[in-house]
Protein backbone atom coordinates (compact mmCIF):
# COMPACT_ATOMS: atom_id res chain seq x y z
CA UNK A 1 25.36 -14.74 -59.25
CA UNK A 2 26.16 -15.49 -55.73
CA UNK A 3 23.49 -16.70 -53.18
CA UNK A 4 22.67 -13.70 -50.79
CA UNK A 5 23.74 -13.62 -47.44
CA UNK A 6 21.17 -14.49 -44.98
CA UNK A 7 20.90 -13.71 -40.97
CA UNK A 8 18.38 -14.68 -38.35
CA UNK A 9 19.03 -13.49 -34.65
CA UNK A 10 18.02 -15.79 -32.11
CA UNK A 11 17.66 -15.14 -28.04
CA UNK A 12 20.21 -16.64 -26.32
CA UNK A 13 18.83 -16.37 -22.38
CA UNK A 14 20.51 -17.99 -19.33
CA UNK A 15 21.96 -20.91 -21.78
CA UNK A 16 18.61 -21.28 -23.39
CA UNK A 17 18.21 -20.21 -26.86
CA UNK A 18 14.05 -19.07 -27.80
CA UNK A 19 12.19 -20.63 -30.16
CA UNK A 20 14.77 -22.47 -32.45
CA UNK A 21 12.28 -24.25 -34.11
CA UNK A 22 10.49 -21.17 -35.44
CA UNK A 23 13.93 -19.44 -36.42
CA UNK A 24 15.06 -23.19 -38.48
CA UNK A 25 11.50 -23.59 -39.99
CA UNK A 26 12.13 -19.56 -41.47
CA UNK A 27 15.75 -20.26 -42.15
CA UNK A 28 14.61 -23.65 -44.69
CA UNK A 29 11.72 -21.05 -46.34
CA UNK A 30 13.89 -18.53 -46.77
CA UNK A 31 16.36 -20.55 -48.34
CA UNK A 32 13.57 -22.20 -50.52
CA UNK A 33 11.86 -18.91 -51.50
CA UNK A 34 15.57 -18.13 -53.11
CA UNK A 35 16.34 -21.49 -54.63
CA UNK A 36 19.56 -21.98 -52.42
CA UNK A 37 20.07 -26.14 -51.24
CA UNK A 38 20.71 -25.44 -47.70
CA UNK A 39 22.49 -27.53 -45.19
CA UNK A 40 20.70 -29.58 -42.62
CA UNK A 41 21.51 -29.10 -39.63
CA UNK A 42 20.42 -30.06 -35.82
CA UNK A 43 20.63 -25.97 -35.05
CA UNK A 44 20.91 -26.42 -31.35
CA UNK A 45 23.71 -28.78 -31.39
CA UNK A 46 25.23 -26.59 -33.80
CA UNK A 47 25.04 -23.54 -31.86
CA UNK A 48 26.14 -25.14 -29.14
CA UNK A 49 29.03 -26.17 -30.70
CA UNK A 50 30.79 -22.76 -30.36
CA UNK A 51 30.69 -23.00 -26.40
CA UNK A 52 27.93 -20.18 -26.08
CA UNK A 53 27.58 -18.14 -22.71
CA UNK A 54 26.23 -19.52 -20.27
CA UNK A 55 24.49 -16.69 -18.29
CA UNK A 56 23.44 -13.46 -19.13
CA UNK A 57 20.86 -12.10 -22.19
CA UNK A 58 22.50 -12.52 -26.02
CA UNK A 59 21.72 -11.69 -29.04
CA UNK A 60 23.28 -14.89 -31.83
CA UNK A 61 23.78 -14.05 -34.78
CA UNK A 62 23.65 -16.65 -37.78
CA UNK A 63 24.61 -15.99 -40.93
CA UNK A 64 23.99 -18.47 -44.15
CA UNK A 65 22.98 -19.29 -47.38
CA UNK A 66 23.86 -22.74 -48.60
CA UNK A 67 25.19 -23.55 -45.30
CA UNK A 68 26.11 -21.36 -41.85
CA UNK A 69 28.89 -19.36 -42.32
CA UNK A 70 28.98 -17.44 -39.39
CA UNK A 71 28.10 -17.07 -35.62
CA UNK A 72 28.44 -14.62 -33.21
CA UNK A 73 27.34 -13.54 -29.45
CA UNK A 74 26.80 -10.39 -28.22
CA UNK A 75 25.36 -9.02 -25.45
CA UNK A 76 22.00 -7.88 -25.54
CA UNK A 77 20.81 -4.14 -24.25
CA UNK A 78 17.28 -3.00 -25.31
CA UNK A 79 17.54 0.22 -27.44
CA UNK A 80 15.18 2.58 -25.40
CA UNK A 81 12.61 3.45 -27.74
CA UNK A 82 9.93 6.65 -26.57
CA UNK A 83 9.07 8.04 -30.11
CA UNK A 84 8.32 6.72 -33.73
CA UNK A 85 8.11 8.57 -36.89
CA UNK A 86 5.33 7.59 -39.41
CA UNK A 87 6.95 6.74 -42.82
CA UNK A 88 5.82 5.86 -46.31
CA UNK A 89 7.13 3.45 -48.93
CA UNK A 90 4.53 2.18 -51.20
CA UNK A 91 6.72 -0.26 -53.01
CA UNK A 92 8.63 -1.40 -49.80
CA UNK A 93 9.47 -5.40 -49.90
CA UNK A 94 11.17 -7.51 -47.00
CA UNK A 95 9.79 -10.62 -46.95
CA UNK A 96 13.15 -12.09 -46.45
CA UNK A 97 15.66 -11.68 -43.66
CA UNK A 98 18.95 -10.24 -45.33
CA UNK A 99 21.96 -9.02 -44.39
CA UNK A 100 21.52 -6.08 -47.02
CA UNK A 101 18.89 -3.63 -45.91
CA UNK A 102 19.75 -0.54 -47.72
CA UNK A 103 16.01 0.10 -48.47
CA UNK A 104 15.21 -0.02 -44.70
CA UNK A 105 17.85 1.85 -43.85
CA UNK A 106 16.90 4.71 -46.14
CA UNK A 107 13.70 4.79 -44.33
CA UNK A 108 15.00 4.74 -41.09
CA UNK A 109 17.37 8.12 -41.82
CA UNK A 110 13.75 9.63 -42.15
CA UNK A 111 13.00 9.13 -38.53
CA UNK A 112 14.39 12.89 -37.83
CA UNK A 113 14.92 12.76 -34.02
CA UNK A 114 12.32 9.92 -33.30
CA UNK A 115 13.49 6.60 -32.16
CA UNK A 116 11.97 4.16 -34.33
CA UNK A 117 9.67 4.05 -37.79
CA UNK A 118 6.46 3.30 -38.41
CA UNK A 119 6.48 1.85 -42.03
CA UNK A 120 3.25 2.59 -44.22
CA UNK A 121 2.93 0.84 -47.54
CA UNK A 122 -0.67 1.61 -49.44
CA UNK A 123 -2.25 3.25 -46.63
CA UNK A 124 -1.80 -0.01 -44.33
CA UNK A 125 0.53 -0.40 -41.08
CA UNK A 126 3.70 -2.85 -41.51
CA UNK A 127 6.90 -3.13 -39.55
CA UNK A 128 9.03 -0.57 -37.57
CA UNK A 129 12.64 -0.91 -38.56
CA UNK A 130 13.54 -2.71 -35.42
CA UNK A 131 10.44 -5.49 -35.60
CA UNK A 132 7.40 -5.90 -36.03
CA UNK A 133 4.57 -3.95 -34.60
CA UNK A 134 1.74 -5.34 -31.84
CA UNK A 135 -1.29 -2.11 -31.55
CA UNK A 136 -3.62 -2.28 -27.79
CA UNK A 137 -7.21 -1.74 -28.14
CA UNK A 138 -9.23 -2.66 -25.16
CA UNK A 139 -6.84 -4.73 -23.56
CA UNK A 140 -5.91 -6.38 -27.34
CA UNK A 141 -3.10 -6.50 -28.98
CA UNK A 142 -3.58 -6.79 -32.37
CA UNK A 143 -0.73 -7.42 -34.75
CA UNK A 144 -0.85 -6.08 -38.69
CA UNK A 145 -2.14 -8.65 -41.05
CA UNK A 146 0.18 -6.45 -44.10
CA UNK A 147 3.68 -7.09 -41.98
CA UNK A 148 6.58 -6.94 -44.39
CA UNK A 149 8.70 -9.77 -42.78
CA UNK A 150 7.07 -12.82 -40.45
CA UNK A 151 8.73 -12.76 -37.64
CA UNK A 152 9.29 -15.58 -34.87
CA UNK A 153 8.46 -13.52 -32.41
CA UNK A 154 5.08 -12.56 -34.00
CA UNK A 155 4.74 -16.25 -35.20
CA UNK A 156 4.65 -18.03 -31.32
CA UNK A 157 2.51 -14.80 -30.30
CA UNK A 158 0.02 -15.39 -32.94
CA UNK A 159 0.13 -19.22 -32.14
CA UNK A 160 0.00 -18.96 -28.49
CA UNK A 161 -2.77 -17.23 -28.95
CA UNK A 162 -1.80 -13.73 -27.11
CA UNK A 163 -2.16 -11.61 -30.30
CA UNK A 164 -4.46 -11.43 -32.83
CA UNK A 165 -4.07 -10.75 -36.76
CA UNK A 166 -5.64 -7.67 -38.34
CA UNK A 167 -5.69 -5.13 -41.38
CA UNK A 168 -4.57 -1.52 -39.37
CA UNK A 169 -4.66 1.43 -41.76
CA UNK A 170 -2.98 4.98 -40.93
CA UNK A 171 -6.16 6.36 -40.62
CA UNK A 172 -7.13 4.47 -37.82
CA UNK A 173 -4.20 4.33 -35.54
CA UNK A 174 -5.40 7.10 -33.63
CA UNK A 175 -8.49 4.29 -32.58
CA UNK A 176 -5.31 2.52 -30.71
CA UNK A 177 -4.12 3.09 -27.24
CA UNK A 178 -0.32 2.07 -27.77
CA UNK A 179 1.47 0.30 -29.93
CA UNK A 180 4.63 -1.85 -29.16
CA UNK A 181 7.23 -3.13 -30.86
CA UNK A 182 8.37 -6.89 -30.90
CA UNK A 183 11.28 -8.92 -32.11
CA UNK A 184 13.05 -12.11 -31.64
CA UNK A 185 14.74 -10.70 -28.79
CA UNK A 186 12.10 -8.49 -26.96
CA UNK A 187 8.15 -10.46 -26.48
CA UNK A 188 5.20 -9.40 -25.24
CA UNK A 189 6.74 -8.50 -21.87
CA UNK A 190 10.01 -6.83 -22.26
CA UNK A 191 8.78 -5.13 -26.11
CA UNK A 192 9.07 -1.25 -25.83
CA UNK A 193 5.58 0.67 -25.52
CA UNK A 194 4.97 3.86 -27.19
CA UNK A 195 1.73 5.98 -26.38
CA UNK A 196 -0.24 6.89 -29.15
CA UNK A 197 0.29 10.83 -28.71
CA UNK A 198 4.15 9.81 -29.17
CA UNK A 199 3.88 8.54 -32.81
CA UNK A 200 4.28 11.76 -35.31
CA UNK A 201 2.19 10.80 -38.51
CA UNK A 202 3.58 14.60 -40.18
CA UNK A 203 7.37 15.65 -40.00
């Protein structure tokens, strides 16, 4: 059975790329939570190896399993996001960054005309589809402690100390003020903010 196909996206900002050491320490656990024998690599020099723009805000894309077979630029434009639809998928797994995402994508078609998802599993707050999800309460951010994938994003948040870990169930999100949504390419700054009144729990 052939190894699946892996992907991490990393920020690629004014010819410096974010948090490499996060994204190589999830690459080597993903591959060890799968039993593939990855390739080491130096990732910067690597990356750096395929003459990577110099100025301007990228997204670059790496895909691999056993080793990296593929990298690519591409500029990066936020996806506006005003409006998140509640979802539910009690038997929703994603601990692992993969290039097939058919489950998440099935969720996602439920959004209707909202933006973004809101993914519920058991009664407790994960991920949106786009990344994982930070919640304000009294000038907190609080991050779910039931998140479906660990992002890098999340990861330097929660050990920078800006963001704190916590169970979040549906019932209480109305207890919240806004939530926002975070990835490896948008942080605690540039991460789109969504009031409250703007997340539909009901279709």
């Amino acid at each position: 059975m052939p190894n699946p196909l892996l992907i991490e996206s990393i920020r690629l900002e004014d010819d410096v790329f974010h948090h490499l050491d996060y994204h190589w320490d999830r690459m080597v656990r993903s591959c060890e939570a799968l039993g593939i024998v990855y390739t080491q690599y130096d990732l910067e020099a690597y990356l750096r190896s395929f003459d990577p723009p110099a100025e301007g805000l990228f997204k670059c894309r790496v895909l691999y399993d056993t080793r990296i077979k593929r990298i690519h630029f591409q500029r990066y434009f936020p996806k506006p996001i005003k409006s998140i639809q509640v979802v539910y998928a009690n038997d929703i797994e994603y601990p692992i960054k993969t290039v097939e995402r058919e489950a998440m994508n099935a969720l996602y078609r439920l959004r209707r005309f909202r933006d973004d998802i809101m993914i519920v599993r058991q009664g407790l707050v994960t991920d949106s589809y786009y990344g994982n999800l930070l919640f304000l309460q009294d000038g907190i951010w609080y991050t779910p402690v039931s998140h479906l994938l660990a992002g890098v994003q999340r990861a330097t948040l929660l050990d920078e100390g800006l963001i704190q870990e916590r169970e979040i169930r549906i019932s209480d999100l109305r207890k919240y003020e806004k939530v926002k949504i975070i990835n490896a390419m948008l942080d605690l700054e540039t991460g789109p903010e969504v009031d409250m009144v703007d997340v539909h729990v009901y279709f």
